[in-house]
N, C-alpha and C. Protein backbone atom coordinates (compact mmCIF):
# COMPACT_ATOMS: atom_id res chain seq x y z
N UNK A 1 -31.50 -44.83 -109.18
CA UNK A 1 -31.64 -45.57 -110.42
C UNK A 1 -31.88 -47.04 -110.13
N UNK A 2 -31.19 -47.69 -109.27
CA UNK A 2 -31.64 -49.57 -108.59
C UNK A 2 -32.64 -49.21 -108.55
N UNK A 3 -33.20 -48.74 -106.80
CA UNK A 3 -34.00 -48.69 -106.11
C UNK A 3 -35.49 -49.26 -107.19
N UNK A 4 -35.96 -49.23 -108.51
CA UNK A 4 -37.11 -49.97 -108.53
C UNK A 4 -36.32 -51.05 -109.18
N UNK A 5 -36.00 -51.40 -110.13
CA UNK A 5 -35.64 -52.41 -110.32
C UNK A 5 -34.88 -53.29 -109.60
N UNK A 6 -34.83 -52.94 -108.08
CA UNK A 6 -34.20 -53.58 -107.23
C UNK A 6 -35.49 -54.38 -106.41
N UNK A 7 -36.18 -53.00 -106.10
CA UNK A 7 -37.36 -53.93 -105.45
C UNK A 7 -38.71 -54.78 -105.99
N UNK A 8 -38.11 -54.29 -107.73
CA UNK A 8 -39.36 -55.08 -108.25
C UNK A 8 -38.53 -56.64 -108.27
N UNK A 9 -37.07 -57.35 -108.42
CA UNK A 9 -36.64 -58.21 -108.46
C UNK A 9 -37.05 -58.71 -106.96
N UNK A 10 -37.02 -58.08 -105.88
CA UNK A 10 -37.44 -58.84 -104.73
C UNK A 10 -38.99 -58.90 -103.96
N UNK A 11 -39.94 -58.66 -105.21
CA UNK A 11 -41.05 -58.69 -104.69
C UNK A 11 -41.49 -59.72 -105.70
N UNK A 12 -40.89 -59.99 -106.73
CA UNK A 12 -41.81 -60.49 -107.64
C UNK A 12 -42.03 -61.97 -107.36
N UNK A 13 -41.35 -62.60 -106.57
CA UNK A 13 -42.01 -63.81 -106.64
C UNK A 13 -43.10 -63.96 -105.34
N UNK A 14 -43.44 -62.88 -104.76
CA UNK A 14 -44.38 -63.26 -103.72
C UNK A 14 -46.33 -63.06 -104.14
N UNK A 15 -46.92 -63.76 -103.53
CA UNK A 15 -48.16 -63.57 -103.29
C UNK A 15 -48.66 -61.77 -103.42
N UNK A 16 -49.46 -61.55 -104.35
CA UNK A 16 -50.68 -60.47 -103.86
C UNK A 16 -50.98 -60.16 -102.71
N UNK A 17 -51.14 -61.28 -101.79
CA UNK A 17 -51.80 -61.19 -100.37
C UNK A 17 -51.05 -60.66 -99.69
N UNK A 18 -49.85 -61.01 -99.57
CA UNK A 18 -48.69 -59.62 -98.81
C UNK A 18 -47.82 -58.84 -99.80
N UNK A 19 -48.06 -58.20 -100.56
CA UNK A 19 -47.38 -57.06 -101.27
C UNK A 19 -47.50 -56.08 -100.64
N UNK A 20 -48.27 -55.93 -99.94
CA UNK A 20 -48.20 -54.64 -98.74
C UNK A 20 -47.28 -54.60 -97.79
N UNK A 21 -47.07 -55.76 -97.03
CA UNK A 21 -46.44 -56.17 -96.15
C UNK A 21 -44.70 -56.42 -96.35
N UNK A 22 -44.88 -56.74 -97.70
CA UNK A 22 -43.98 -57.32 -97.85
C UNK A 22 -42.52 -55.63 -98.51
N UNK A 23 -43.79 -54.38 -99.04
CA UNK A 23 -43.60 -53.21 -99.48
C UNK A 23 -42.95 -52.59 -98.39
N UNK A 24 -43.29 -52.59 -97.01
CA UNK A 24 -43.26 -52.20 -95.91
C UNK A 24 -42.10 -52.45 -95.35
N UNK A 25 -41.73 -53.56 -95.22
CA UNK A 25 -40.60 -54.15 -94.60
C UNK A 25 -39.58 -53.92 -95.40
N UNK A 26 -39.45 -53.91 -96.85
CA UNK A 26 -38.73 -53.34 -97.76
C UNK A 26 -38.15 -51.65 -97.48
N UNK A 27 -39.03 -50.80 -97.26
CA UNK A 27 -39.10 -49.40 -97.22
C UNK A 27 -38.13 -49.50 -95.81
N UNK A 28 -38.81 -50.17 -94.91
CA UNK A 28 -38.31 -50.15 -93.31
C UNK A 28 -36.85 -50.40 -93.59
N UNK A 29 -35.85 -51.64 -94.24
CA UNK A 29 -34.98 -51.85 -93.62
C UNK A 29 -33.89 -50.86 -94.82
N UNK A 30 -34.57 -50.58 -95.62
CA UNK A 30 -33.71 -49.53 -96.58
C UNK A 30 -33.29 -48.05 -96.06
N UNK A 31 -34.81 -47.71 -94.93
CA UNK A 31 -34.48 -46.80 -94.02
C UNK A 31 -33.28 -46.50 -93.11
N UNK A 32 -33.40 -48.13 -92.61
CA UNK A 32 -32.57 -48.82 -91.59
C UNK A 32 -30.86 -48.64 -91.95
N UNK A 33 -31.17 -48.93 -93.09
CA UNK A 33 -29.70 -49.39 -93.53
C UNK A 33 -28.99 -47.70 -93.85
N UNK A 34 -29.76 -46.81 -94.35
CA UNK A 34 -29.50 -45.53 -94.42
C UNK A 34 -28.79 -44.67 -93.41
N UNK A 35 -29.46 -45.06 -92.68
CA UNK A 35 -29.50 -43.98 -91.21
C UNK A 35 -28.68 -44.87 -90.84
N UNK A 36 -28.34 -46.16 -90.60
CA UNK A 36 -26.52 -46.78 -90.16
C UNK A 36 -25.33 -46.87 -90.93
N UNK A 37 -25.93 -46.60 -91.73
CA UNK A 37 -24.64 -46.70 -92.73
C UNK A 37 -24.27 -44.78 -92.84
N UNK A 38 -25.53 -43.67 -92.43
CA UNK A 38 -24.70 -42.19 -92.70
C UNK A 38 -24.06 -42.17 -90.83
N UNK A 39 -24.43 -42.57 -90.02
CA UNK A 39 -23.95 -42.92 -88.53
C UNK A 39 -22.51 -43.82 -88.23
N UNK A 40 -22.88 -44.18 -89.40
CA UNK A 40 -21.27 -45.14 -88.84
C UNK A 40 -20.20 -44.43 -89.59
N UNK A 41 -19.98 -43.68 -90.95
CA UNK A 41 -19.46 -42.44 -92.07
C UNK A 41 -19.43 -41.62 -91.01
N UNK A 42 -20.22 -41.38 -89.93
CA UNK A 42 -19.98 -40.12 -89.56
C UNK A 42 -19.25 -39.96 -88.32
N UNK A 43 -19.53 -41.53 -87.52
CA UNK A 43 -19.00 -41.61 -86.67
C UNK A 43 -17.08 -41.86 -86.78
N UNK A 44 -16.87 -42.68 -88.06
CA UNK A 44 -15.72 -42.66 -88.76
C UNK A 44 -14.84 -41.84 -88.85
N UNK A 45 -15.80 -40.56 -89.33
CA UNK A 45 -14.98 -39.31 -89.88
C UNK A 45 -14.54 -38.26 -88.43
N UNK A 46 -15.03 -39.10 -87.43
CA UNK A 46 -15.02 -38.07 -86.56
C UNK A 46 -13.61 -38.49 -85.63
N UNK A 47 -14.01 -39.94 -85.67
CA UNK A 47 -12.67 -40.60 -84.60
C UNK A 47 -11.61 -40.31 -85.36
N UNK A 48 -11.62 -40.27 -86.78
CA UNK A 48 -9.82 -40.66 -87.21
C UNK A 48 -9.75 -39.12 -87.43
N UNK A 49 -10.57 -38.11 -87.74
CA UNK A 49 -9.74 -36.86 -87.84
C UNK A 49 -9.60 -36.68 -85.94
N UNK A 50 -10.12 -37.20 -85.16
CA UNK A 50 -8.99 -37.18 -83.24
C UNK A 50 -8.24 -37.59 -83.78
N UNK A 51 -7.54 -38.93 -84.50
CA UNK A 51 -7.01 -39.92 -84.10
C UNK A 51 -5.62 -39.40 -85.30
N UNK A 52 -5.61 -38.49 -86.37
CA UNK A 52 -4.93 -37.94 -86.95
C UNK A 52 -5.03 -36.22 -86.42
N UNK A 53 -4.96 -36.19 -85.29
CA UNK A 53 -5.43 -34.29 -84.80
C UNK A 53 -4.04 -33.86 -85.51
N UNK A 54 -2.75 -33.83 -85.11
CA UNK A 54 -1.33 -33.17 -84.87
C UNK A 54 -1.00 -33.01 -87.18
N UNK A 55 -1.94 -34.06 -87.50
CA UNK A 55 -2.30 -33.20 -89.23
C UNK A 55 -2.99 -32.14 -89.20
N UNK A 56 -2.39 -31.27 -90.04
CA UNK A 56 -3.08 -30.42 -90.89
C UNK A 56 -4.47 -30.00 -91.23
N UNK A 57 -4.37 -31.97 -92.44
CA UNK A 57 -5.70 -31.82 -92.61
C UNK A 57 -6.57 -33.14 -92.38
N UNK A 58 -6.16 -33.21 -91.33
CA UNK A 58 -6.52 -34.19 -90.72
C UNK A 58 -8.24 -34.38 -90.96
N UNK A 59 -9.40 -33.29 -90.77
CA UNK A 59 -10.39 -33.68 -90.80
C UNK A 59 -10.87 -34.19 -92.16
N UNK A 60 -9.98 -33.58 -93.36
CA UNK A 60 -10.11 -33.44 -95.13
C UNK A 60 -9.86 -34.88 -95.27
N UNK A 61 -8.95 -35.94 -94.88
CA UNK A 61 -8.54 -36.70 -95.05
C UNK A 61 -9.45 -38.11 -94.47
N UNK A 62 -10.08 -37.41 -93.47
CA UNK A 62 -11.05 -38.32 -93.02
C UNK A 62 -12.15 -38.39 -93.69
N UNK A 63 -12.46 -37.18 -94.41
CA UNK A 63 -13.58 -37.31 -95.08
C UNK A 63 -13.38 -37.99 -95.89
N UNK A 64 -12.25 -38.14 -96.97
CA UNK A 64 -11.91 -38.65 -97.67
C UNK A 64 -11.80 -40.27 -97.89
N UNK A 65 -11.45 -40.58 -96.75
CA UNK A 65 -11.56 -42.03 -96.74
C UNK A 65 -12.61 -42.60 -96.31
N UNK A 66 -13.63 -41.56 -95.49
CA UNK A 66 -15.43 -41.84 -95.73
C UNK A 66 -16.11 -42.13 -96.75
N UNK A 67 -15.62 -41.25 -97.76
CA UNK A 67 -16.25 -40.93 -98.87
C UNK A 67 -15.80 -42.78 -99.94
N UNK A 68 -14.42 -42.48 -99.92
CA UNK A 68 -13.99 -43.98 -100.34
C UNK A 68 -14.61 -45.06 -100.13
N UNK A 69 -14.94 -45.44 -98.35
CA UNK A 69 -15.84 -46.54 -98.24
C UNK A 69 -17.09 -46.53 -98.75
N UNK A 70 -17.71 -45.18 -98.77
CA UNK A 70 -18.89 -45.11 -99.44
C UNK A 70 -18.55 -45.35 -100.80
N UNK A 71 -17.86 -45.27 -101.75
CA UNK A 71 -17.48 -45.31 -102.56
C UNK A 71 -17.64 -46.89 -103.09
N UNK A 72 -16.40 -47.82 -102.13
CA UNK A 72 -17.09 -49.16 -102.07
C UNK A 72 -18.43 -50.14 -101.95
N UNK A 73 -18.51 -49.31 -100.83
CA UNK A 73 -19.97 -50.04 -100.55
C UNK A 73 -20.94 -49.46 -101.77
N UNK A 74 -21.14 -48.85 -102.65
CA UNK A 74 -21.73 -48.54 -103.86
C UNK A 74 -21.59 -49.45 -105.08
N UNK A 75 -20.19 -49.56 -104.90
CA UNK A 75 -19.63 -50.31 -105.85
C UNK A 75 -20.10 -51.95 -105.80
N UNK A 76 -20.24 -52.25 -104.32
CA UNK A 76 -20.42 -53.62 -104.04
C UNK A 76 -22.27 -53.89 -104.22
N UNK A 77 -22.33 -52.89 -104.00
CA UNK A 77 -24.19 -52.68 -104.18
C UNK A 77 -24.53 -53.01 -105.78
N UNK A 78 -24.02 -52.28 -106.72
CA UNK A 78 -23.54 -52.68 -107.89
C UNK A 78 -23.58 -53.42 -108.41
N UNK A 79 -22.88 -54.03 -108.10
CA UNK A 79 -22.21 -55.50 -109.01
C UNK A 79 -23.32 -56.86 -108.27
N UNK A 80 -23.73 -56.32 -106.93
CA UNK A 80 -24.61 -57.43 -106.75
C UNK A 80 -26.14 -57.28 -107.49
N UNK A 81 -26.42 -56.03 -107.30
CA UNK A 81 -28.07 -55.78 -108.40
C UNK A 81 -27.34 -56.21 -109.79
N UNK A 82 -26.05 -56.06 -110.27
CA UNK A 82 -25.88 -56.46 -111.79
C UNK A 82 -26.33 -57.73 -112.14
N UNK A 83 -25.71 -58.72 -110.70
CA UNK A 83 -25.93 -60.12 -110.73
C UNK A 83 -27.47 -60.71 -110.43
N UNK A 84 -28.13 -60.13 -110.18
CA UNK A 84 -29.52 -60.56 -109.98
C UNK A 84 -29.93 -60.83 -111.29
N UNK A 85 -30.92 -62.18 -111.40
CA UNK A 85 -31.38 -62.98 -112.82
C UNK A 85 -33.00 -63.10 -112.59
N UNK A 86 -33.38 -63.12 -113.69
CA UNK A 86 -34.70 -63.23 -113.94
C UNK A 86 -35.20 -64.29 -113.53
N UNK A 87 -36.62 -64.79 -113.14
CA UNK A 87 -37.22 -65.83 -112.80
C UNK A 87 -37.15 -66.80 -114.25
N UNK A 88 -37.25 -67.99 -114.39
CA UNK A 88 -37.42 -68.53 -115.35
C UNK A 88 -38.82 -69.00 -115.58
């Protein structure tokens, strides 16, 4: 649901002449940020259910507090596209 009105707020004040370029590097680091942000969730979920083994449910619980930070970091994603303002 962001995702265009996210990238139309950060393209719009540039030149025609790189909207391609500028499309590109956009796509790239959204990629970027994807694939480190499900790597680091996963790498997360993996150390603390070792690091809680002698629980139960130790792996449930890790997910759980994966899911939470993702949870945050959504939240913080959020409130910053809320705050983005129009050009005057």
């Amino acid at each position: 649901i962001l995702l265009p009105a996210l990238r139309l707020g950060a393209l719009r004040g540039l030149e025609s002449t790189v909207m391609g370029q500028a499309t590109v590097f956009l796509q790239y680091l959204r990629q970027l940020g994807g694939m480190l942000g499900v790597a680091s969730i996963a790498v997360y979920v993996e150390w603390r259910s070792h690091q809680m083994a002698p629980a139960g449910d130790a792996t449930l619980t890790a997910f759980a507090e994966g899911f939470l930070m993702i949870a945050i970091a959504f939240g913080i994603s959020v409130f910053a596209a809320s705050n983005m303002r129009e050009d005057s």
